[in-house]
PDB file of N, CA and C in Angstrom:
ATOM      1  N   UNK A   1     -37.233   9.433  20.029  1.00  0.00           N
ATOM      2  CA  UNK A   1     -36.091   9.117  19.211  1.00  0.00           C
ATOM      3  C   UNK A   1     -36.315   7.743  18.572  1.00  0.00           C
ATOM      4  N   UNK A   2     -36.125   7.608  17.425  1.00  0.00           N
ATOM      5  CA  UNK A   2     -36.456   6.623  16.273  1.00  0.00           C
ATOM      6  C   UNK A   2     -34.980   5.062  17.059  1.00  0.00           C
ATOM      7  N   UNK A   3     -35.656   3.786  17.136  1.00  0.00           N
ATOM      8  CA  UNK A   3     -34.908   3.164  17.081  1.00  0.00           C
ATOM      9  C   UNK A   3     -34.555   2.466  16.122  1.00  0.00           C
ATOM     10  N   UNK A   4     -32.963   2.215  15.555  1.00  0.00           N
ATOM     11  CA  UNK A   4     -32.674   1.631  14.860  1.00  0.00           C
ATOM     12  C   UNK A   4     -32.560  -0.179  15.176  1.00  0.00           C
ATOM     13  N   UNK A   5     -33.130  -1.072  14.294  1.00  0.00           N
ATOM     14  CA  UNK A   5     -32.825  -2.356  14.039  1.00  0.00           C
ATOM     15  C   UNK A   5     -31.569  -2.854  13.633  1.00  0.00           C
ATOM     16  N   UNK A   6     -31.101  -2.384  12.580  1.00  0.00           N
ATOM     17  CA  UNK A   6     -29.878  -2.477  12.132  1.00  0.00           C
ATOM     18  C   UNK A   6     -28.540  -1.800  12.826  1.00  0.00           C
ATOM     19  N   UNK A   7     -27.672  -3.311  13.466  1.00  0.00           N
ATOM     20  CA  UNK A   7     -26.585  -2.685  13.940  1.00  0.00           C
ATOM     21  C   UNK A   7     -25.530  -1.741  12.592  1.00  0.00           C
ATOM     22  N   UNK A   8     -25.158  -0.733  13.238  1.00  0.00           N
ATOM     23  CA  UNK A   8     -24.009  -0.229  11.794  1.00  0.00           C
ATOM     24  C   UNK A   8     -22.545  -1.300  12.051  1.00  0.00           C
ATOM     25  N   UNK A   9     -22.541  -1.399  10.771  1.00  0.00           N
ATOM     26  CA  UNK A   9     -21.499  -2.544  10.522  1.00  0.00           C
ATOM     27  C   UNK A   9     -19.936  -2.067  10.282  1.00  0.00           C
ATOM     28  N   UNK A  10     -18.847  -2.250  11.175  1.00  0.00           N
ATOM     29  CA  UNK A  10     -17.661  -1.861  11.079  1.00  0.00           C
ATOM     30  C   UNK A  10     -16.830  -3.051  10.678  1.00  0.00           C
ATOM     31  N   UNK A  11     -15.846  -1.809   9.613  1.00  0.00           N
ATOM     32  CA  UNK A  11     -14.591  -3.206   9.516  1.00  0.00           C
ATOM     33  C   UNK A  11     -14.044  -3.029  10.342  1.00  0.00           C
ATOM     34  N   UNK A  12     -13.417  -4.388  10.614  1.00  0.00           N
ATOM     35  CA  UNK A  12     -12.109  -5.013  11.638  1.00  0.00           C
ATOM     36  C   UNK A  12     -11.060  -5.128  10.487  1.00  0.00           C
ATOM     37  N   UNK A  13     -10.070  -4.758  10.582  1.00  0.00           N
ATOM     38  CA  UNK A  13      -8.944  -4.687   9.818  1.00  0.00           C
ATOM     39  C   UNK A  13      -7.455  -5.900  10.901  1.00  0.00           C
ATOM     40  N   UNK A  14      -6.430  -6.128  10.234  1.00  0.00           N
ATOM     41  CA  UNK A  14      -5.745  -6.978  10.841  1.00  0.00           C
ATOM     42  C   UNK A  14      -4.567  -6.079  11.354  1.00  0.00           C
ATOM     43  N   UNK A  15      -3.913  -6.186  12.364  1.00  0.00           N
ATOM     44  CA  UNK A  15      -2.535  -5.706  12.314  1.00  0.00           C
ATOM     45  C   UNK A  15      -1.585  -5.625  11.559  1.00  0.00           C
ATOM     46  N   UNK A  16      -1.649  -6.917  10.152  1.00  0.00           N
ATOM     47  CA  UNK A  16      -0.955  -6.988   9.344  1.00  0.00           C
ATOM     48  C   UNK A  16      -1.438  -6.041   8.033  1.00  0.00           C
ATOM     49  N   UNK A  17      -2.605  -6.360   8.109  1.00  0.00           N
ATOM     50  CA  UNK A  17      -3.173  -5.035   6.665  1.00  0.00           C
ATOM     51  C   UNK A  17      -2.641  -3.876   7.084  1.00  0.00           C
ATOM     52  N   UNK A  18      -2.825  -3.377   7.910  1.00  0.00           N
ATOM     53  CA  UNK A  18      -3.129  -1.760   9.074  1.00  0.00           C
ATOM     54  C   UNK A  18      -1.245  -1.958   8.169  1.00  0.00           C
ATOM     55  N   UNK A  19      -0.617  -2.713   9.352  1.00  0.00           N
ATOM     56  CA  UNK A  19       1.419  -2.596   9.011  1.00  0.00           C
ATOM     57  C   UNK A  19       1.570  -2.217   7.575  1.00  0.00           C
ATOM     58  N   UNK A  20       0.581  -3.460   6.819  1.00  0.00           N
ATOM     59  CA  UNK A  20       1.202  -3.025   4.866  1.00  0.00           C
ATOM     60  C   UNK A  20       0.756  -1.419   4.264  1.00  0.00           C
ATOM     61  N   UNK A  21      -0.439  -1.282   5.264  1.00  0.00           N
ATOM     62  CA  UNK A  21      -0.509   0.316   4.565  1.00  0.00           C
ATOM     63  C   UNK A  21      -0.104   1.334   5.052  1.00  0.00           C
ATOM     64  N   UNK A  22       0.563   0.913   6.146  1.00  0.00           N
ATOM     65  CA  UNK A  22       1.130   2.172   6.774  1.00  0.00           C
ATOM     66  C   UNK A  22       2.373   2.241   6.055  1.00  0.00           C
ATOM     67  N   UNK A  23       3.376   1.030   5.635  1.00  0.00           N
ATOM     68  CA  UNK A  23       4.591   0.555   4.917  1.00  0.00           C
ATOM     69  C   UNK A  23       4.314   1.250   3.560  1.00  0.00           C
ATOM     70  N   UNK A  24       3.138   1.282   2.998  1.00  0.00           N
ATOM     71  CA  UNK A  24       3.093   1.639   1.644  1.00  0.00           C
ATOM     72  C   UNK A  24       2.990   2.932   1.596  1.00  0.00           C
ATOM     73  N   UNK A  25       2.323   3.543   2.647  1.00  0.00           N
ATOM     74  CA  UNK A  25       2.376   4.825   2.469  1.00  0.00           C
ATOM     75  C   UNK A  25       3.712   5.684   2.801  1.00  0.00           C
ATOM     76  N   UNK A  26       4.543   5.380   3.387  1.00  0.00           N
ATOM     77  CA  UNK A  26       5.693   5.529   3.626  1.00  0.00           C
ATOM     78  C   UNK A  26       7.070   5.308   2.369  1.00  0.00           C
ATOM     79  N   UNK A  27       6.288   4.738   1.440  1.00  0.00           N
ATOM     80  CA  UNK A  27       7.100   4.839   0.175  1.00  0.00           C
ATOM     81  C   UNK A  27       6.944   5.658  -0.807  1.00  0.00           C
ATOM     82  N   UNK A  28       8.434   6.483  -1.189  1.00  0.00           N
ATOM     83  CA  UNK A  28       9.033   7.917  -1.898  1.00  0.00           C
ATOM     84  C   UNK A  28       7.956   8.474  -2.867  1.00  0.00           C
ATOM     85  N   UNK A  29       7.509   9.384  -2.955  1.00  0.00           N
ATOM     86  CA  UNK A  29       6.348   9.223  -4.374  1.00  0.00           C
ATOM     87  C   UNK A  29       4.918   9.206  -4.218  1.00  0.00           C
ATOM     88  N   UNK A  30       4.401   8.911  -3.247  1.00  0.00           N
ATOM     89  CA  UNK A  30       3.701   8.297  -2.313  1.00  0.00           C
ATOM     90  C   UNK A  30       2.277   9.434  -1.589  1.00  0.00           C
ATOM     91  N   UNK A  31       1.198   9.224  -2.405  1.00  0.00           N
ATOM     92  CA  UNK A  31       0.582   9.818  -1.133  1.00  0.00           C
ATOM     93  C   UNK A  31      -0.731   9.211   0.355  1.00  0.00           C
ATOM     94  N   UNK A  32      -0.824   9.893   1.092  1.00  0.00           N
ATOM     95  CA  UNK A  32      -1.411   8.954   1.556  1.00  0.00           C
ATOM     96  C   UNK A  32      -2.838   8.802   1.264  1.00  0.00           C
ATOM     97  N   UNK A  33      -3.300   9.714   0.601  1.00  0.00           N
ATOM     98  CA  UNK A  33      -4.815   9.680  -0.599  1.00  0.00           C
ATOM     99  C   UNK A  33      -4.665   8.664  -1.540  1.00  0.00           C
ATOM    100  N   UNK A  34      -3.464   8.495  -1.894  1.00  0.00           N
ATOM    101  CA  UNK A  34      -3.582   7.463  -2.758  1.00  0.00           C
ATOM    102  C   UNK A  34      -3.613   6.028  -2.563  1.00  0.00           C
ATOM    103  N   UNK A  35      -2.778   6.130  -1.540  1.00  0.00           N
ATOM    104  CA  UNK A  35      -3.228   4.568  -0.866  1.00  0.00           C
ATOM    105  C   UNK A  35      -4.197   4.429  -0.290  1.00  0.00           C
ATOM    106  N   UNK A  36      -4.897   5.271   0.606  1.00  0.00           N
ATOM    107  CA  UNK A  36      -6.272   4.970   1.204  1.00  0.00           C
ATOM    108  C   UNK A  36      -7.114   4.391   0.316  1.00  0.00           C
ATOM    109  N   UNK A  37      -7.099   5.257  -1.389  1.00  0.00           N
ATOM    110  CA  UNK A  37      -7.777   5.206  -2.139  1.00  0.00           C
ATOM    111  C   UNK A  37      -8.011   3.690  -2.727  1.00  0.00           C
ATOM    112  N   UNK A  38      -6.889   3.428  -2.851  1.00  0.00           N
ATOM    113  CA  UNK A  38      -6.661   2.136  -3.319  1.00  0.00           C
ATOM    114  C   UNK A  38      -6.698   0.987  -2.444  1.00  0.00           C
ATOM    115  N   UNK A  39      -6.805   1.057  -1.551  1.00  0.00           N
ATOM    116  CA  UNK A  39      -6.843  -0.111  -0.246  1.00  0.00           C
ATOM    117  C   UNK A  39      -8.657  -0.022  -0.120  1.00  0.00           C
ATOM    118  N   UNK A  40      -9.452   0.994  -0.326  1.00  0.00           N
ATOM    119  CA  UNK A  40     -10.853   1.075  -0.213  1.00  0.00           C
ATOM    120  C   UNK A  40     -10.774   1.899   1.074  1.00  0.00           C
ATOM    121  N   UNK A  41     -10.112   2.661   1.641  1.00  0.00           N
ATOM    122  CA  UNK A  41     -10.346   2.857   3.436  1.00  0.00           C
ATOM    123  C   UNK A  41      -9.746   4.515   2.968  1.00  0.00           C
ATOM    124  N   UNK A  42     -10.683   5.468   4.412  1.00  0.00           N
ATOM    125  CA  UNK A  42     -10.681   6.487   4.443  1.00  0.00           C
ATOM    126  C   UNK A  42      -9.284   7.270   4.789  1.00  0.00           C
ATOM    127  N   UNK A  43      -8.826   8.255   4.210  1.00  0.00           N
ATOM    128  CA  UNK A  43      -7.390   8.723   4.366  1.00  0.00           C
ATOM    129  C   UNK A  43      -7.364   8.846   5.838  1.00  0.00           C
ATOM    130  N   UNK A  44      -8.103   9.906   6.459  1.00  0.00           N
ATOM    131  CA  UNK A  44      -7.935  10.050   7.990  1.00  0.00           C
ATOM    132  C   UNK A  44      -7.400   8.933   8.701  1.00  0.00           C
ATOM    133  N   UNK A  45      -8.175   7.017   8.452  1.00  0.00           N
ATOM    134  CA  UNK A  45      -8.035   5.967   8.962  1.00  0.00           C
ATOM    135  C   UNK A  45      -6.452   5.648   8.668  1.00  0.00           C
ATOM    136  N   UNK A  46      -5.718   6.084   7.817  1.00  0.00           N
ATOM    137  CA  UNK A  46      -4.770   5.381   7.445  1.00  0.00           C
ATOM    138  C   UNK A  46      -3.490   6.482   8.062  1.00  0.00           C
ATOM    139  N   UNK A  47      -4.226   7.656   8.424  1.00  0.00           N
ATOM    140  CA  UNK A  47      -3.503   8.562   9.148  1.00  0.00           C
ATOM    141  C   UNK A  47      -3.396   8.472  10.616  1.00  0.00           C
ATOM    142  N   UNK A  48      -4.551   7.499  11.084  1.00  0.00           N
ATOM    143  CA  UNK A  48      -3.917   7.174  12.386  1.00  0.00           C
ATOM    144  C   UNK A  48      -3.431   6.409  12.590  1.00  0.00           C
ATOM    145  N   UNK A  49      -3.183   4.983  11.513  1.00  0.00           N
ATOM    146  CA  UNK A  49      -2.576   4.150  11.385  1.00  0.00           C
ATOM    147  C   UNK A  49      -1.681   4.369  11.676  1.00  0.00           C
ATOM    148  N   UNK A  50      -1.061   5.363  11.009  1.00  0.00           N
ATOM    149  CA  UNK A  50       0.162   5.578  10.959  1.00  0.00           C
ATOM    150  C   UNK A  50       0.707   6.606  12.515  1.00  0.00           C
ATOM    151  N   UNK A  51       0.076   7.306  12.450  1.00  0.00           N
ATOM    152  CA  UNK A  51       0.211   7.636  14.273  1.00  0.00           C
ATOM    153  C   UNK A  51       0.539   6.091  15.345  1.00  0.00           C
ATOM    154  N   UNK A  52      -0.522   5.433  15.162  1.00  0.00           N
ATOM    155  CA  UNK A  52      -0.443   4.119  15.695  1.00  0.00           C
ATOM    156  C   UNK A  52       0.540   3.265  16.048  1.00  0.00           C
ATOM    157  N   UNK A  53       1.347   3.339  14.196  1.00  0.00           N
ATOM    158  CA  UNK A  53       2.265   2.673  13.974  1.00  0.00           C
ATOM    159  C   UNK A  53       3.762   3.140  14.384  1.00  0.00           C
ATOM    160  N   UNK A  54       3.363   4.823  14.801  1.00  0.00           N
ATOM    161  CA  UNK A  54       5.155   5.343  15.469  1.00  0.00           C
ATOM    162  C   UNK A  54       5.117   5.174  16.549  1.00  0.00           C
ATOM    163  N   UNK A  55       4.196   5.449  17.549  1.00  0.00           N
ATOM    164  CA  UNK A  55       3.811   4.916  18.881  1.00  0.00           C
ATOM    165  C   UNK A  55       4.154   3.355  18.787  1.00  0.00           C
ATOM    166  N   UNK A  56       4.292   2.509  18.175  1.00  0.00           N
ATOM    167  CA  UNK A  56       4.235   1.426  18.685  1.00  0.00           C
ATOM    168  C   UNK A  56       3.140   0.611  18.301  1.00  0.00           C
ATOM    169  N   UNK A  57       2.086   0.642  18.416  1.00  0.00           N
ATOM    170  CA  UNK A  57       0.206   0.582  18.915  1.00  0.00           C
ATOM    171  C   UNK A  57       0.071  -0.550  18.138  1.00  0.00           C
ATOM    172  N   UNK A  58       0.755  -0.310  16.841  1.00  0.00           N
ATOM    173  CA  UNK A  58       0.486  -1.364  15.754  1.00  0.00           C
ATOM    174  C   UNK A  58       1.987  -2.226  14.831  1.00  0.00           C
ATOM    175  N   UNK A  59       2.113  -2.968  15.227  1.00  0.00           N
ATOM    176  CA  UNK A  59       3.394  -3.724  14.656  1.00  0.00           C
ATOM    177  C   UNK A  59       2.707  -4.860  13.996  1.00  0.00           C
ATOM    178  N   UNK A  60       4.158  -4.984  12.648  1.00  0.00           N
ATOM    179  CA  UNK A  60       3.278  -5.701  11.258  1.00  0.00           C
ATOM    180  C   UNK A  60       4.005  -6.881  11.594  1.00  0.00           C
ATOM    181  N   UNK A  61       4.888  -7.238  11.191  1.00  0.00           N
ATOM    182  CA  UNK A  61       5.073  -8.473  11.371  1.00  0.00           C
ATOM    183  C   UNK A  61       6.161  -9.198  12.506  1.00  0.00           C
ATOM    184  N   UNK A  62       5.726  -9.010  13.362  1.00  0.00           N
ATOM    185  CA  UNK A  62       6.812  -9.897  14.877  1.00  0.00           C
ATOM    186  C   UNK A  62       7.889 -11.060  14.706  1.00  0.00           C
ATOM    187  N   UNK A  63       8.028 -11.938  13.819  1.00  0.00           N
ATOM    188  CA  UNK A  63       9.342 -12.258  13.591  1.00  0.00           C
ATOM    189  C   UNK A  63      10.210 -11.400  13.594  1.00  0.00           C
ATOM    190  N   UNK A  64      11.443 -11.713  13.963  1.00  0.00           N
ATOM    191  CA  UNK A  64      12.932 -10.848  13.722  1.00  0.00           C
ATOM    192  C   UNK A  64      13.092 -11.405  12.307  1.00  0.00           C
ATOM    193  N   UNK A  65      13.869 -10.978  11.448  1.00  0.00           N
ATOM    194  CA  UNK A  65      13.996 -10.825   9.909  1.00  0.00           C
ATOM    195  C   UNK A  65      15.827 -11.099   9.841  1.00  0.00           C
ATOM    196  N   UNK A  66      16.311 -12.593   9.378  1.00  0.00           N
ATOM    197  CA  UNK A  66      17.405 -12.563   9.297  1.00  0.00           C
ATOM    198  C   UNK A  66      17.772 -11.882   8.029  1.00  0.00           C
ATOM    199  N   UNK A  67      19.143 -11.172   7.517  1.00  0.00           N
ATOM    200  CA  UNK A  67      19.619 -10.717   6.213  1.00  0.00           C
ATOM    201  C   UNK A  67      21.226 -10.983   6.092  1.00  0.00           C
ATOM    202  N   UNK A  68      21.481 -11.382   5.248  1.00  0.00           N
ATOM    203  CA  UNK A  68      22.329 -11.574   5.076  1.00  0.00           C
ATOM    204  C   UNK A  68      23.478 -10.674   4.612  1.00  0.00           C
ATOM    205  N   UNK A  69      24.783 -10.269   4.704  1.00  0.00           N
ATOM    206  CA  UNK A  69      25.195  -9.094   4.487  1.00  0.00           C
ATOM    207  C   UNK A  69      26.576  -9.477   3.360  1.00  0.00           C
ATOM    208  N   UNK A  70      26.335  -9.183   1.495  1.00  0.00           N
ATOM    209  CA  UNK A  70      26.997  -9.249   0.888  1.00  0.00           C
ATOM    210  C   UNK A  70      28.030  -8.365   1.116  1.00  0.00           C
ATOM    211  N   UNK A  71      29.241  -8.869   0.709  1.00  0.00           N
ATOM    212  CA  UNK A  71      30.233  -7.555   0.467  1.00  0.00           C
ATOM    213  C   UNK A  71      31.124  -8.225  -0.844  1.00  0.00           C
ATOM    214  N   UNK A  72      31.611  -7.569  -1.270  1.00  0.00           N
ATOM    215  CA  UNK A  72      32.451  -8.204  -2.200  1.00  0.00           C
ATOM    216  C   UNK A  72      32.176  -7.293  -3.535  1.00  0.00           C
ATOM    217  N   UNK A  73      32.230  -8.493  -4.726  1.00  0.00           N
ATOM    218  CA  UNK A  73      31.866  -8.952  -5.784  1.00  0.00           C
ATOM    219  C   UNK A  73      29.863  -9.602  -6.103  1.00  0.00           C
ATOM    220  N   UNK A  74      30.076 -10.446  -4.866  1.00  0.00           N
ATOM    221  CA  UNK A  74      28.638 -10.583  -4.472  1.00  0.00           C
ATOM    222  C   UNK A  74      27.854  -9.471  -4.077  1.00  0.00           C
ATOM    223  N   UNK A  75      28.080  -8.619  -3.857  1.00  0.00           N
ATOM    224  CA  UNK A  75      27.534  -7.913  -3.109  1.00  0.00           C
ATOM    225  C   UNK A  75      27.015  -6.406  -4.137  1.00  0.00           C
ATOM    226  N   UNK A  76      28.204  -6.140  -5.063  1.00  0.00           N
ATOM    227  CA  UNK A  76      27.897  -5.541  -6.146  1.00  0.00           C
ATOM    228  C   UNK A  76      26.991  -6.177  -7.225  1.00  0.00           C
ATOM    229  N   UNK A  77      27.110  -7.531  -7.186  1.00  0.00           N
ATOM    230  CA  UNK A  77      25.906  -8.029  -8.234  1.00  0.00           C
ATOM    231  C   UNK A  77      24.961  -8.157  -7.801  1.00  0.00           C
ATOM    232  N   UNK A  78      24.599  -8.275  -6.576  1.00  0.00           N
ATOM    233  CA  UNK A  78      23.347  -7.906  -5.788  1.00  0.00           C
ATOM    234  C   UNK A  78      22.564  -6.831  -5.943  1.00  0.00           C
ATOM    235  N   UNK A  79      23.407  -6.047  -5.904  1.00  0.00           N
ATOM    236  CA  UNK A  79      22.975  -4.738  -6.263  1.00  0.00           C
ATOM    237  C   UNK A  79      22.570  -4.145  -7.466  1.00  0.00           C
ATOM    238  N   UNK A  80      22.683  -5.009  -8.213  1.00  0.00           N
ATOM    239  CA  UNK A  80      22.940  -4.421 -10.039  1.00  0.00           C
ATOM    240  C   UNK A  80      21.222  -5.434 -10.399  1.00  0.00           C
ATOM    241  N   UNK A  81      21.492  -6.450  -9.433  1.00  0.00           N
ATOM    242  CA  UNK A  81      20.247  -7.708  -9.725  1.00  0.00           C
ATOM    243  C   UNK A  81      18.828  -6.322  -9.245  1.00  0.00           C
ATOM    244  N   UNK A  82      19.329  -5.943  -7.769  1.00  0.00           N
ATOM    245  CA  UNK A  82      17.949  -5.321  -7.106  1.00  0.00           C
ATOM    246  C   UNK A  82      17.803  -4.230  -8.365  1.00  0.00           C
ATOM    247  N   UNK A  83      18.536  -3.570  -8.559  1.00  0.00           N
ATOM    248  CA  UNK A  83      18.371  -2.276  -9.258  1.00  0.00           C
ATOM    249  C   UNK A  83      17.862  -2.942 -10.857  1.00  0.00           C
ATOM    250  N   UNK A  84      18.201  -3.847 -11.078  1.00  0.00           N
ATOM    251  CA  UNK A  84      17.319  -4.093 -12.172  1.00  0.00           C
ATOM    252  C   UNK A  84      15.775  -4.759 -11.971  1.00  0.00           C
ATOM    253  N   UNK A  85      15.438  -5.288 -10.840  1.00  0.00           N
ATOM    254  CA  UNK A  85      14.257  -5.649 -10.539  1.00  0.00           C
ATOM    255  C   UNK A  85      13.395  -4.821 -10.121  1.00  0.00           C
ATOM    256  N   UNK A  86      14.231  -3.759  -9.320  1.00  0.00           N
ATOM    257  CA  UNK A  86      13.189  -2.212  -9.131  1.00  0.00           C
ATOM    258  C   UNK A  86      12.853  -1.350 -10.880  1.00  0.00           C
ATOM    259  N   UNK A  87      14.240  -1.417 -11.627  1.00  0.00           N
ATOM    260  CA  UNK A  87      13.459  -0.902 -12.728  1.00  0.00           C
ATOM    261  C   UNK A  87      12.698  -1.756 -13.577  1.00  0.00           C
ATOM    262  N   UNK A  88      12.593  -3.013 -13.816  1.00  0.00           N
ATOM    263  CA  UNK A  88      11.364  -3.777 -14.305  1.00  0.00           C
ATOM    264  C   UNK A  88      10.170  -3.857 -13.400  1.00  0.00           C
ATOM    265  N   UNK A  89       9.925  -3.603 -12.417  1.00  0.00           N
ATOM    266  CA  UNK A  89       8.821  -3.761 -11.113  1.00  0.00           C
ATOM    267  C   UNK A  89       8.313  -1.968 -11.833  1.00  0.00           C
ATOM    268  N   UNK A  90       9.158  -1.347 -11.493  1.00  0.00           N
ATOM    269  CA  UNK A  90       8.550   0.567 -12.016  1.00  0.00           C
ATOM    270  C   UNK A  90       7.585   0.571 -13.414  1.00  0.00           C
ATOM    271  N   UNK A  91       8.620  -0.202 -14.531  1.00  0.00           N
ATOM    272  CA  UNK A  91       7.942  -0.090 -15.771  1.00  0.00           C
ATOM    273  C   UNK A  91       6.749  -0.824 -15.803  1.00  0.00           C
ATOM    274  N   UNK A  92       6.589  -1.927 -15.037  1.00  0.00           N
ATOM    275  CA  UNK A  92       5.358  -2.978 -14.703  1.00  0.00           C
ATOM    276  C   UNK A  92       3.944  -1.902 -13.695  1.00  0.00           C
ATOM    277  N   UNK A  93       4.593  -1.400 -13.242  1.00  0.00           N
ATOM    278  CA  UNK A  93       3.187  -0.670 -12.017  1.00  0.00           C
ATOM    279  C   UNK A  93       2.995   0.457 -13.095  1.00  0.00           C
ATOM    280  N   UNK A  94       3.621   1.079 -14.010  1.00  0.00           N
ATOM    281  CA  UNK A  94       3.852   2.450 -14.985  1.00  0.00           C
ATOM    282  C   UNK A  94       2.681   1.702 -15.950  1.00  0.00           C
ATOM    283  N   UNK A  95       2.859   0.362 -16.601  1.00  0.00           N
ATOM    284  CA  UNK A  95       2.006   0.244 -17.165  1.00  0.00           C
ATOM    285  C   UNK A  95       0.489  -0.320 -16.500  1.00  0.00           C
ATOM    286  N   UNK A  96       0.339  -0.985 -15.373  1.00  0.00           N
ATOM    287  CA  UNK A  96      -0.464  -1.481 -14.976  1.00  0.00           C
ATOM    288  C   UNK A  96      -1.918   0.137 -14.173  1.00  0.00           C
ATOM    289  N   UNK A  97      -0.707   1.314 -14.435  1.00  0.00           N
ATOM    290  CA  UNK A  97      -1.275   2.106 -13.890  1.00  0.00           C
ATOM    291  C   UNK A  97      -2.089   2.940 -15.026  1.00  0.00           C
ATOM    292  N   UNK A  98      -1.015   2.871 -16.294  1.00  0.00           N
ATOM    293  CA  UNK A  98      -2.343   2.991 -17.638  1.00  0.00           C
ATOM    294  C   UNK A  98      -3.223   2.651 -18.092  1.00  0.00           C
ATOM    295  N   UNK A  99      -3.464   1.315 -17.733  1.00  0.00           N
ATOM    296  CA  UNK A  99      -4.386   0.377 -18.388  1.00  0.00           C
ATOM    297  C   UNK A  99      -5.498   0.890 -17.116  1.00  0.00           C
ATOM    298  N   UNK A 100      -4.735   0.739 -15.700  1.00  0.00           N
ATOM    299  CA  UNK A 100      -6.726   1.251 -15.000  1.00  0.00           C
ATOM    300  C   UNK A 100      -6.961   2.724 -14.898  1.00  0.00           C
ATOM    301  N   UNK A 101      -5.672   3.862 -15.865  1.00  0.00           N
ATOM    302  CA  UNK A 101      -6.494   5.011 -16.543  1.00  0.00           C
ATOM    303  C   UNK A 101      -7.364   4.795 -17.903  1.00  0.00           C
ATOM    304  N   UNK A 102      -6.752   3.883 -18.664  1.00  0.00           N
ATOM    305  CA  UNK A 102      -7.863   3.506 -19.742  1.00  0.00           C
ATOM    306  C   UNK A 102      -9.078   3.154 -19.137  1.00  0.00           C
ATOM    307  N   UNK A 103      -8.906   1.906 -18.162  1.00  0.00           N
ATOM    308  CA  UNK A 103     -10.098   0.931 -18.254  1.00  0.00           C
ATOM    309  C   UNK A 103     -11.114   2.284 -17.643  1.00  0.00           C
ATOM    310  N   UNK A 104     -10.569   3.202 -16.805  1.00  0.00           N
ATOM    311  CA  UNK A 104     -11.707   4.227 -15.852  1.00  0.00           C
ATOM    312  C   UNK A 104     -11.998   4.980 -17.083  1.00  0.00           C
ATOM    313  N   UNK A 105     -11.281   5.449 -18.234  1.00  0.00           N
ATOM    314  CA  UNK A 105     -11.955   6.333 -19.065  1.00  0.00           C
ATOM    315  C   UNK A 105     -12.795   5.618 -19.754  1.00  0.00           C
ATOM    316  N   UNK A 106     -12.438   4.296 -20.249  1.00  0.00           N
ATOM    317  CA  UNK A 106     -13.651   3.741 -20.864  1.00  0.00           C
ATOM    318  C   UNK A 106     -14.838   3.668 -19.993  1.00  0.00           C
ATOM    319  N   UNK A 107     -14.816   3.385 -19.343  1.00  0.00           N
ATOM    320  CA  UNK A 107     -15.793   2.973 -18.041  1.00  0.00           C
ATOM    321  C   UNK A 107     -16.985   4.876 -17.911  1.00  0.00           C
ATOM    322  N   UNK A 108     -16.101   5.606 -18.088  1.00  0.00           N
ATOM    323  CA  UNK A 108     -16.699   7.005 -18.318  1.00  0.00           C
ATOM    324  C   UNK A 108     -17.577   7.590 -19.433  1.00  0.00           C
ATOM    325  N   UNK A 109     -16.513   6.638 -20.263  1.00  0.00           N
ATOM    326  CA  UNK A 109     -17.012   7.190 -21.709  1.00  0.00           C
ATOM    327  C   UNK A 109     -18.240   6.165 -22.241  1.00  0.00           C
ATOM    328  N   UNK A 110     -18.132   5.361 -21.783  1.00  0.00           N
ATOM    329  CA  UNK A 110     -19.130   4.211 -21.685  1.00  0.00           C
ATOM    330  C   UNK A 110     -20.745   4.380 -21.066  1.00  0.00           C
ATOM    331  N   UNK A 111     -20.141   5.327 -19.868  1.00  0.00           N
ATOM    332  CA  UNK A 111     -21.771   5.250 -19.332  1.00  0.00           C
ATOM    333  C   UNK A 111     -22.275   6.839 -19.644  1.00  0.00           C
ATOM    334  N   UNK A 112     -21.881   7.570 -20.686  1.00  0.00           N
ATOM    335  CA  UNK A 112     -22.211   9.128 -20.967  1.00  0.00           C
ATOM    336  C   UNK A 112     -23.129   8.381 -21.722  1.00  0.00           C
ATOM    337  N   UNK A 113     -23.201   7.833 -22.993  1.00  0.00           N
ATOM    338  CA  UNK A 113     -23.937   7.466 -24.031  1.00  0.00           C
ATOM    339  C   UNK A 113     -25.236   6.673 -23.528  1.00  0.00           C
TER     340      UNK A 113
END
């Protein structure tokens, strides 16, 4: 049997990366091919993450998280503020998500010739 010299080289990932992609994949719309895809890491990996992460195994960020709880008047403009920052944040990822379908078709059409 042939010995190898070269150790094979694994990533170490953080508890906190592992938490953000398990968090991202968990958002509406969402697949988990697509985030693997985009994080660089294999879907399966991000599928046990997420096993990981209902068990317990893996927790993202350990501070307790104070919030504050509007009601009112405040509390409706709060709401009108988020809902307008989610629809400028949508139209922002809507376009940021055209430009790296352009940049990949150029990038295609670029290396045929």
């Amino acid at each position: 049997m042939p010995r190898y010299n070269n150790a094979k080289k694994t990533h170490r990932y953080t508890e906190e990366f592992k938490a953000k992609a398990v968090q991202l994949s968990h958002l509406e719309g969402v697949q988990v091919q697509q985030i693997a895809e985009s994080l660089g890491i294999h879907p399966f990996m991000l599928s046990r993450w997420r096993k990981e992460y209902r068990e317990g195994r893996i927790v993202g960020d350990r501070r307790k998280r104070v919030t504050k709880t509007h009601k009112g008047k405040d509390g409706t403009q709060r709401v009108r503020e988020l809902e307008q920052q989610v629809s400028r944040l949508k139209t922002e990822n809507d376009l940021l998500k055209k430009w790296q379908r352009f940049l990949a078709e150029r990038r295609r059409n670029g290396s045929d010739s």
